[in-house]
C-alpha atoms as a PDB file:
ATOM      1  CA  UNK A   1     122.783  94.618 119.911  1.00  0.00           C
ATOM      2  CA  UNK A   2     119.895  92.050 119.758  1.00  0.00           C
ATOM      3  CA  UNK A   3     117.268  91.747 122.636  1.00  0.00           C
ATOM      4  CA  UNK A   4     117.187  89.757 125.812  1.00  0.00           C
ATOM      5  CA  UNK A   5     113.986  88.142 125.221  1.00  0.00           C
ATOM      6  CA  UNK A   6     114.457  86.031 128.329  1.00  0.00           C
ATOM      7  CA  UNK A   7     113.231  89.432 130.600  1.00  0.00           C
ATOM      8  CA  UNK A   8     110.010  90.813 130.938  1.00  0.00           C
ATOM      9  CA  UNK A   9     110.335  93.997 128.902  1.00  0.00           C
ATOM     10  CA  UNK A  10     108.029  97.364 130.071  1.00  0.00           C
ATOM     11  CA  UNK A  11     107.532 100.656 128.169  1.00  0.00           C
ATOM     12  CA  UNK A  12     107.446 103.559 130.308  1.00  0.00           C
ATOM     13  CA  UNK A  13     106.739 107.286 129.737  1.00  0.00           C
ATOM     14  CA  UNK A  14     109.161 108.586 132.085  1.00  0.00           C
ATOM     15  CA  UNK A  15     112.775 109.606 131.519  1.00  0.00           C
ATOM     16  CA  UNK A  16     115.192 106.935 132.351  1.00  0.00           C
ATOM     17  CA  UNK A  17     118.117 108.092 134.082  1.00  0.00           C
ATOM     18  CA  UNK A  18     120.462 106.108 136.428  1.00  0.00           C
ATOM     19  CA  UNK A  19     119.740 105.235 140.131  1.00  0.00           C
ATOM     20  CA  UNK A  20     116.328 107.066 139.644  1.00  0.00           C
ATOM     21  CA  UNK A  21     113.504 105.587 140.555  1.00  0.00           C
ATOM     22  CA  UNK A  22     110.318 105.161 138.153  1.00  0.00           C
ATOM     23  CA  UNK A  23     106.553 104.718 139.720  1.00  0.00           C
ATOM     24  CA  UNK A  24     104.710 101.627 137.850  1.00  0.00           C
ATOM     25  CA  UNK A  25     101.123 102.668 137.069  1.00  0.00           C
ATOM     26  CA  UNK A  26      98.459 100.607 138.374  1.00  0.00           C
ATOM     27  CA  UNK A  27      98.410  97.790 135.360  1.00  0.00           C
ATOM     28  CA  UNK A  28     102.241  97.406 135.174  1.00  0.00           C
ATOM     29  CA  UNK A  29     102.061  96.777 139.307  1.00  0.00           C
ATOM     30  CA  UNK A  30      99.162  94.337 138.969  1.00  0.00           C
ATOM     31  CA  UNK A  31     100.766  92.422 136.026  1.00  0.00           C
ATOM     32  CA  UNK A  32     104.147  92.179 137.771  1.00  0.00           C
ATOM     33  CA  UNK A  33     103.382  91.871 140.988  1.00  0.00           C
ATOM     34  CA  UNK A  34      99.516  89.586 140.804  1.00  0.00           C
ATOM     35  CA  UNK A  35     100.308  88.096 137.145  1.00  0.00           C
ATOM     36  CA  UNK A  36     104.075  87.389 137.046  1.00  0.00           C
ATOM     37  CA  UNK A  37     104.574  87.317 141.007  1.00  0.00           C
ATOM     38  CA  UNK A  38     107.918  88.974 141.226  1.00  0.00           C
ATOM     39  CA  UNK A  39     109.293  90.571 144.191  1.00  0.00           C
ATOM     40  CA  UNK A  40     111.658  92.631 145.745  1.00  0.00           C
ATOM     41  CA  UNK A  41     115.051  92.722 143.964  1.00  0.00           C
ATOM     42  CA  UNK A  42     113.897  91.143 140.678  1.00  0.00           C
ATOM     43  CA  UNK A  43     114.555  92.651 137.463  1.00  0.00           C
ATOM     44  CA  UNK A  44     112.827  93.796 134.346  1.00  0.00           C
ATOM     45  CA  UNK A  45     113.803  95.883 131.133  1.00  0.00           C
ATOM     46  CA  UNK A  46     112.678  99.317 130.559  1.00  0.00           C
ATOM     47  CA  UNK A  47     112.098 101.874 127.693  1.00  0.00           C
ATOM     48  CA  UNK A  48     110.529 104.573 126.688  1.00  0.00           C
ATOM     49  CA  UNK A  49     111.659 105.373 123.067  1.00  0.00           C
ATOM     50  CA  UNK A  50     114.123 107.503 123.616  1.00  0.00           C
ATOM     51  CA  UNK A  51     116.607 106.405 126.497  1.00  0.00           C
ATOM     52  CA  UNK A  52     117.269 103.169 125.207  1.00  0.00           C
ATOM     53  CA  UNK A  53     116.989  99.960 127.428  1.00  0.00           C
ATOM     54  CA  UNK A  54     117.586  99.366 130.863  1.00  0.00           C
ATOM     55  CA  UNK A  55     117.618  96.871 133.271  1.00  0.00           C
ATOM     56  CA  UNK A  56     115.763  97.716 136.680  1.00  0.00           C
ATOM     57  CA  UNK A  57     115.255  96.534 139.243  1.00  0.00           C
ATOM     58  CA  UNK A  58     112.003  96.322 141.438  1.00  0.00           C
ATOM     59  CA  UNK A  59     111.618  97.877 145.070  1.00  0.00           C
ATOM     60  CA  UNK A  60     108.933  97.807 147.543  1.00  0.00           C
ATOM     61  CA  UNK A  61     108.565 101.260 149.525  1.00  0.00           C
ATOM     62  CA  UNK A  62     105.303  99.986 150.183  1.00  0.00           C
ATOM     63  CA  UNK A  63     102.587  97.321 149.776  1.00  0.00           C
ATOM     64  CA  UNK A  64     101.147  98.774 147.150  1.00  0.00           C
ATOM     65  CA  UNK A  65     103.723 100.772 145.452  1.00  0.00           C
ATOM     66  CA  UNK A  66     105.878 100.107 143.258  1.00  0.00           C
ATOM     67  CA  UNK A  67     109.018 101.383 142.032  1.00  0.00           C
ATOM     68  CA  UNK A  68     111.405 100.494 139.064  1.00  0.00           C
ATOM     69  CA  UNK A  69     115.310 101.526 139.609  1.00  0.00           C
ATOM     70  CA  UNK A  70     117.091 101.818 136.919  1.00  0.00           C
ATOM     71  CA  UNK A  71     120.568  99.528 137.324  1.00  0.00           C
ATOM     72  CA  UNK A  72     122.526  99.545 133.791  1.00  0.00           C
ATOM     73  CA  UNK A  73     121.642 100.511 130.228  1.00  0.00           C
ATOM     74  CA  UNK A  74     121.534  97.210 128.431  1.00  0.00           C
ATOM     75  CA  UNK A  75     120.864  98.647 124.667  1.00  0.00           C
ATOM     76  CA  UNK A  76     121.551 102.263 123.469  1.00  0.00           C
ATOM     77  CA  UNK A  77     118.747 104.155 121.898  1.00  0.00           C
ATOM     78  CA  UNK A  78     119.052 103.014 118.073  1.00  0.00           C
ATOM     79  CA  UNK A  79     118.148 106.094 115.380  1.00  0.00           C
ATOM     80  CA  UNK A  80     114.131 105.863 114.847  1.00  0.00           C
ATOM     81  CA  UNK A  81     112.774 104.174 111.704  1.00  0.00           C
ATOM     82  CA  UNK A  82     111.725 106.976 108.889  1.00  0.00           C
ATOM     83  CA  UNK A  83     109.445 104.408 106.896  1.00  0.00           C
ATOM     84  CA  UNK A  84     105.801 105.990 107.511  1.00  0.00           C
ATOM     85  CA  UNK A  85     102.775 103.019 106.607  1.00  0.00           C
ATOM     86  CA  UNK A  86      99.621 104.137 105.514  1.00  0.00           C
ATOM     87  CA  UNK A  87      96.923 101.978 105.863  1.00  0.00           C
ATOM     88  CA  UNK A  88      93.349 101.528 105.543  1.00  0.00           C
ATOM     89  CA  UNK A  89      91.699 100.447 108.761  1.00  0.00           C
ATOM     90  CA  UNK A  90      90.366  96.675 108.837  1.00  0.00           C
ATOM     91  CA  UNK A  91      87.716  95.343 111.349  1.00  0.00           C
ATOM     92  CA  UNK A  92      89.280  95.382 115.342  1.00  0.00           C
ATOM     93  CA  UNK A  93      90.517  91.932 115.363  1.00  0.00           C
ATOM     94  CA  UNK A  94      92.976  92.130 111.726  1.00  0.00           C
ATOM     95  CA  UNK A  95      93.117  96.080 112.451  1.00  0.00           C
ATOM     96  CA  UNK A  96      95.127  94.949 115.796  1.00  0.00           C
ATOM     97  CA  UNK A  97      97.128  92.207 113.819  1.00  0.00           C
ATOM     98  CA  UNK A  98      97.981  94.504 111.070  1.00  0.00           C
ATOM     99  CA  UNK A  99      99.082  97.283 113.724  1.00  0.00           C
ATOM    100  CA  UNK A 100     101.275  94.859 115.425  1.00  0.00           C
ATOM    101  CA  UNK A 101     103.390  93.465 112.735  1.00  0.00           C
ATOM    102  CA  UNK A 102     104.028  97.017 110.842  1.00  0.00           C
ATOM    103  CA  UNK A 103     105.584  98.006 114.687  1.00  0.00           C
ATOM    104  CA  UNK A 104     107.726  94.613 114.157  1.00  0.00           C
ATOM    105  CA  UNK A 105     108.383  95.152 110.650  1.00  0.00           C
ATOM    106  CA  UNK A 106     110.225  98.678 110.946  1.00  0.00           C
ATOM    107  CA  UNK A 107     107.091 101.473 110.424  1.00  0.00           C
ATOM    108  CA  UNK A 108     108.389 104.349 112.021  1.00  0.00           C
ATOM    109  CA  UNK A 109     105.058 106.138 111.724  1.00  0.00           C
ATOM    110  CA  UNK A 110     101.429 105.089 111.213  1.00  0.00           C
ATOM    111  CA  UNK A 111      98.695 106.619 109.645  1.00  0.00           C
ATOM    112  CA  UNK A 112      95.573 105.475 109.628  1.00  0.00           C
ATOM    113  CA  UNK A 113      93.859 106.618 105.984  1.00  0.00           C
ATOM    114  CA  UNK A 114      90.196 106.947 104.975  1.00  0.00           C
ATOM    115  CA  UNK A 115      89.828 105.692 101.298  1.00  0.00           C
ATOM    116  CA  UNK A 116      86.149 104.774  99.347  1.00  0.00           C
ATOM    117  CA  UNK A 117      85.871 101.393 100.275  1.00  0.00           C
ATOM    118  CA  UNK A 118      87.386 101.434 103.581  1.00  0.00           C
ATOM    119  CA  UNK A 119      85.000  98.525 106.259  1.00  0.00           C
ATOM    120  CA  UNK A 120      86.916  99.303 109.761  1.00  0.00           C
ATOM    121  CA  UNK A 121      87.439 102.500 111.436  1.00  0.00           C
ATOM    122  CA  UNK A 122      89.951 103.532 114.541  1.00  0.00           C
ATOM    123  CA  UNK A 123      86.989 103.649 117.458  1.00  0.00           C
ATOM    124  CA  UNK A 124      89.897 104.536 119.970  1.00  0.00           C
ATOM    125  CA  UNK A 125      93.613 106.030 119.420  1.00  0.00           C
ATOM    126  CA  UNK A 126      94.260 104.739 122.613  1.00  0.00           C
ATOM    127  CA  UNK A 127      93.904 101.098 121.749  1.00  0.00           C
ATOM    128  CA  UNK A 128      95.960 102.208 118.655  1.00  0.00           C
ATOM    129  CA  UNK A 129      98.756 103.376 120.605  1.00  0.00           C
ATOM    130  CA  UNK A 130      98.289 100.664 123.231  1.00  0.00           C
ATOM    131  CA  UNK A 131      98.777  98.220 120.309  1.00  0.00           C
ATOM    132  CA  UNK A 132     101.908  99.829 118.989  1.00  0.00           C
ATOM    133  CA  UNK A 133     103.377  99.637 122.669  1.00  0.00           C
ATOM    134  CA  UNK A 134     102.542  95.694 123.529  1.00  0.00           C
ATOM    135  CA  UNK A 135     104.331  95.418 120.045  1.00  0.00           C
ATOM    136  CA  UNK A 136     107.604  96.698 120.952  1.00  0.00           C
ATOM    137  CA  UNK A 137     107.621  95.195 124.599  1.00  0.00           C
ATOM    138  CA  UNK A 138     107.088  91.699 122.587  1.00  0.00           C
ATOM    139  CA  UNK A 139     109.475  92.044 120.063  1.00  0.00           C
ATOM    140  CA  UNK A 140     112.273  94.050 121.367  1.00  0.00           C
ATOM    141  CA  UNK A 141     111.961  96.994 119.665  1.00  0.00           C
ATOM    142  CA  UNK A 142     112.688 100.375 121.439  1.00  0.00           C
ATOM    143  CA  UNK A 143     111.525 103.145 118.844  1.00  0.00           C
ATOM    144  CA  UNK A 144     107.952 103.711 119.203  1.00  0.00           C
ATOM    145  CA  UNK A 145     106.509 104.773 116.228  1.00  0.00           C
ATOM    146  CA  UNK A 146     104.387 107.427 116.067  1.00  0.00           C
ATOM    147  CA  UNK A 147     100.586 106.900 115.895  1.00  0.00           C
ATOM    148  CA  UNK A 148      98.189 109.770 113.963  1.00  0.00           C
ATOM    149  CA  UNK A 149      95.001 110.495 113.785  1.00  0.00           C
ATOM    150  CA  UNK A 150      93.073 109.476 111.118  1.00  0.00           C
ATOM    151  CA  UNK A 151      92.813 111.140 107.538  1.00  0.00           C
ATOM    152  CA  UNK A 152      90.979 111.041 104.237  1.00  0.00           C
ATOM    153  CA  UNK A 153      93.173 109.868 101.476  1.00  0.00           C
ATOM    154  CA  UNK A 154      92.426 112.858  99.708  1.00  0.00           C
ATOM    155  CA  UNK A 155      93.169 115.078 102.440  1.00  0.00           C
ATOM    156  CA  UNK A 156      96.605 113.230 102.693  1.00  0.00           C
ATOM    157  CA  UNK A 157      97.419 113.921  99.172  1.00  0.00           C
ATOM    158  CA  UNK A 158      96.694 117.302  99.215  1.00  0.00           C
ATOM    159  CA  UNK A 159      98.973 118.386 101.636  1.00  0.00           C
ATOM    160  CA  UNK A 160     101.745 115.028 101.187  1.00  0.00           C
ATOM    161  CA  UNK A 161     105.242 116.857 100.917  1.00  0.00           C
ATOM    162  CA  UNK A 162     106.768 115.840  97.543  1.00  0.00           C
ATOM    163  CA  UNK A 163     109.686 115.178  99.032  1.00  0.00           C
ATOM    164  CA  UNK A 164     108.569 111.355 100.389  1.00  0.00           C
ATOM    165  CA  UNK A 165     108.043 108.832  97.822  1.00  0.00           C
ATOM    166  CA  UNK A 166     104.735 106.985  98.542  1.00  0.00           C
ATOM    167  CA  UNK A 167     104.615 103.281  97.250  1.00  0.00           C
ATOM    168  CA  UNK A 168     101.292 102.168  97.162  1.00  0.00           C
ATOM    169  CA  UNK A 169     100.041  98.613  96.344  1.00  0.00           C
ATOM    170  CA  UNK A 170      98.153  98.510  93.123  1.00  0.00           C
ATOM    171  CA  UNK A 171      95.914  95.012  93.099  1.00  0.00           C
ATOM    172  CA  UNK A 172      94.771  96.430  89.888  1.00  0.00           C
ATOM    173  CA  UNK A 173      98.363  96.156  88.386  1.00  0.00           C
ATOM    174  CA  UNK A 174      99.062  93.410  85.706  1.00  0.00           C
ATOM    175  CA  UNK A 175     102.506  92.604  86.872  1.00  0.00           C
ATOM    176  CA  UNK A 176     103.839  90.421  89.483  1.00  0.00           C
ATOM    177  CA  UNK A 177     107.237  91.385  90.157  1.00  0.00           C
ATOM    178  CA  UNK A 178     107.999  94.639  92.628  1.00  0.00           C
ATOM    179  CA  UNK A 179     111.700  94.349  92.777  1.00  0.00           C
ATOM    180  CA  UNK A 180     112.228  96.230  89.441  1.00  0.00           C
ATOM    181  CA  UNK A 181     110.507  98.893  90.092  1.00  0.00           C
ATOM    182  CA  UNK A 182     111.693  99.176  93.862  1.00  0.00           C
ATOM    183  CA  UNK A 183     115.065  98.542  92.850  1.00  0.00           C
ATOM    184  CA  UNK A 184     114.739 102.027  90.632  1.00  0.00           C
ATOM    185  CA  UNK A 185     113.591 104.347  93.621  1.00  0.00           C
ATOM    186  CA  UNK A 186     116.283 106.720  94.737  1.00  0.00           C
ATOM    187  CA  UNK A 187     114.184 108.437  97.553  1.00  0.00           C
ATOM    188  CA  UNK A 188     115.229 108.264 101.028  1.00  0.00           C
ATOM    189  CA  UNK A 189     112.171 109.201 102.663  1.00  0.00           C
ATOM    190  CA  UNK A 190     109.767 106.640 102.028  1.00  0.00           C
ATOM    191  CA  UNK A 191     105.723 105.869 102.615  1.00  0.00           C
ATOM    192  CA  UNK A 192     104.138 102.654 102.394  1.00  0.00           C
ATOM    193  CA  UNK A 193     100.145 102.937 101.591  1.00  0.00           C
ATOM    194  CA  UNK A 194      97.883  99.895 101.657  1.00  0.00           C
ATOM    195  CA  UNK A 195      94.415 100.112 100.866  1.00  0.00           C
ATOM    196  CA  UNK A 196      91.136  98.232 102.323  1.00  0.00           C
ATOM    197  CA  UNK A 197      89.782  94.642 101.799  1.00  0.00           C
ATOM    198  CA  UNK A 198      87.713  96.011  98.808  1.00  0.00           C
ATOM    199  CA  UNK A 199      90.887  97.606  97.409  1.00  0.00           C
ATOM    200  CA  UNK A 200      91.060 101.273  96.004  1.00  0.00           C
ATOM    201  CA  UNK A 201      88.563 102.508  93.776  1.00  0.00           C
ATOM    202  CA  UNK A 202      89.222 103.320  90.206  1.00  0.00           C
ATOM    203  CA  UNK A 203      89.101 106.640  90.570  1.00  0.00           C
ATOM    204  CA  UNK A 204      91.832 106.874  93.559  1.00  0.00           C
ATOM    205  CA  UNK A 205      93.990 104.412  91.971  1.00  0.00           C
ATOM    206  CA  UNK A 206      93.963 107.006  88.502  1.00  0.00           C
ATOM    207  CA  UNK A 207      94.794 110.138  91.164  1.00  0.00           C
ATOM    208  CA  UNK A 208      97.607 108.159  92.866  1.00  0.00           C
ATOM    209  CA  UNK A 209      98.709 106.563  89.274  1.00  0.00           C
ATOM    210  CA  UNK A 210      99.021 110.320  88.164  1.00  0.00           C
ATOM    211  CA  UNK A 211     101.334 112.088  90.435  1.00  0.00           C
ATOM    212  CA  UNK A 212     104.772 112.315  90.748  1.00  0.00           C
ATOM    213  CA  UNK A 213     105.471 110.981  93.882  1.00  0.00           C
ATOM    214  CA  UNK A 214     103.437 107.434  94.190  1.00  0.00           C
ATOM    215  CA  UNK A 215     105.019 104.719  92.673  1.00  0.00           C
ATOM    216  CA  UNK A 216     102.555 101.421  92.256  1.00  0.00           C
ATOM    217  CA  UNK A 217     104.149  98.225  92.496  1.00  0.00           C
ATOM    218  CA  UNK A 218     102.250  94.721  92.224  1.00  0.00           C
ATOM    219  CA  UNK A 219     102.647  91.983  94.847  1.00  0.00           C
ATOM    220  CA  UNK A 220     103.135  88.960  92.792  1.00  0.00           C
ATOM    221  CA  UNK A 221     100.081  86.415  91.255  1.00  0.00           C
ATOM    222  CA  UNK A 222      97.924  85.895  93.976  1.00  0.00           C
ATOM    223  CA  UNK A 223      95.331  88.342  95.502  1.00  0.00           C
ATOM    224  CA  UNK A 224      96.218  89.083  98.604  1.00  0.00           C
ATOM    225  CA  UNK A 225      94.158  90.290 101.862  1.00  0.00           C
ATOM    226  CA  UNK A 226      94.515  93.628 103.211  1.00  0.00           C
ATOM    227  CA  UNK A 227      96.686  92.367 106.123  1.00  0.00           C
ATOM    228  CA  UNK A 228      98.421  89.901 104.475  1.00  0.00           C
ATOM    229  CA  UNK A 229      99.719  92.438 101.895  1.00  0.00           C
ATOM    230  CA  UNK A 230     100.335  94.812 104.310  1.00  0.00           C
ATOM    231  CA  UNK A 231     103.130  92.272 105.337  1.00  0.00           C
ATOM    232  CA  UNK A 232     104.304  91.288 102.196  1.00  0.00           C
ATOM    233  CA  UNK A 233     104.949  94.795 101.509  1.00  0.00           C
ATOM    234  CA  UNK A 234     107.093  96.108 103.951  1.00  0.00           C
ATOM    235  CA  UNK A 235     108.613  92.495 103.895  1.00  0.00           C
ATOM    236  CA  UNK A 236     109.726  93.590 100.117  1.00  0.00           C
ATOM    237  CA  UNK A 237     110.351  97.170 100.862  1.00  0.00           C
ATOM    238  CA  UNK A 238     112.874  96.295 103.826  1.00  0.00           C
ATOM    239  CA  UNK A 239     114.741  93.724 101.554  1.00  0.00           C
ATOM    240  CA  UNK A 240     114.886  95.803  98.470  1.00  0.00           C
ATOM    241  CA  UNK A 241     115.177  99.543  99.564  1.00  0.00           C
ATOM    242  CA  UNK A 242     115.009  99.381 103.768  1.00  0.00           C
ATOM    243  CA  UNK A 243     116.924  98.433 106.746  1.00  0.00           C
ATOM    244  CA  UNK A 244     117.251  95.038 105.954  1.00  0.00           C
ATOM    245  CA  UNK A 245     120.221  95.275 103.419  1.00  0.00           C
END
């Protein structure tokens, strides 16, 4: 069922349940109440990842509280996304774009990896997981994907069960075309790693070129930037081997 993108949409952390009434925290009230100016008996959509959607509707007990009833269940709560995106972290303003559109583009978890020529860094997880959460009100999604701290790539290969197939874009690879060697991946469980703006080193493109579960795929004749790829591969990945077909 696709999303009503004509209603203000609101993640909450509690448990939706019929007839039960939800609290809106302090920014939800201000941004509904100051921003949007709704009142009394209007209605919004809520989720919280695991309820599905719901329309509610908005009640007054005082002046300056607000709760959310929940009315009718508008979408069920769809099975969560198993695609896991590894990523590099870019500088705050592309870090936040990047974040964004692997929440729109199916990533079911992120993980934020530490490689040798990494520039950006996560300075706060909650910004992280505030990022994933404005995603999915603005898109319609209702999975949140899960948000971890970060790791050196190392680290992460160390311990990476062998059962989850990591694909991980090689700018350093002479072809052009990934569908081939997408097209030949039998795996399920799947992993998406993308690397900084200065691109892996030698020496951690050799280790990932050498085990058994990486698989390096090009993407196509142009050199791409870190975000930008980041796109174009789980744009491929979702056609070839995802959700999409």
């Amino acid at each position: 069922m696709r999303a009503n993108f004509r209603m203000q949409r609101l993640f909450v952390d509690a448990d939706i349940a019929l007839d039960t009434p939800i609290e809106a925290g302090s920014e939800q009230f201000n941004y509904l109440v100051n921003v949007l100016r709704m009142t009394a008996d209007a209605e919004v959509l809520i989720f919280n990842g695991r309820d599905g959607e719901w329309r509610a509707r908005l009640t007054f007990p005082s002046r300056k509280k607000l709760l959310l009833e929940p009315v009718e269940q508008t979408r069920p709560q769809p099975q969560a996304s198993d695609l896991h995106y590894l990523f590099a972290p870019l500088k705050t303003g592309r870090l936040d774009y990047l974040v964004q559109k692997a929440v729109e583009m199916g990533a079911g978890l992120l993980q934020p990896v530490m490689t040798q020529h990494v520039q950006g860094k996560i300075n706060s997880m909650d910004r992280l997981s505030a990022n994933v959460i404005e995603a999915a009100e603005q898109c319609g999604i209702l999975s949140i994907p899960e948000v971890m701290p970060p790791k050196k790539l190392g680290d992460l290969l160390e311990t990476w069960p062998a059962d989850r197939r990591i694909i991980f874009c090689d700018e350093g690879d002479e072809g052009q075309n990934p569908l081939p060697i997408l097209s030949a991946i039998t795996e399920k469980k799947l992993a998406l790693l993308v690397g900084p703006e200065g691109g892996f080193s030698e020496e951690e493109r050799q280790r990932l070129r050498g085990l058994p579960f990486v698989t390096a795929i090009p993407l196509g004749p142009r050199i791409l930037r870190a975000d930008t790829a980041a796109v174009a591969a789980l744009t491929v990945i979702q056609a070839a081997i995802g959700d999409w077909q």
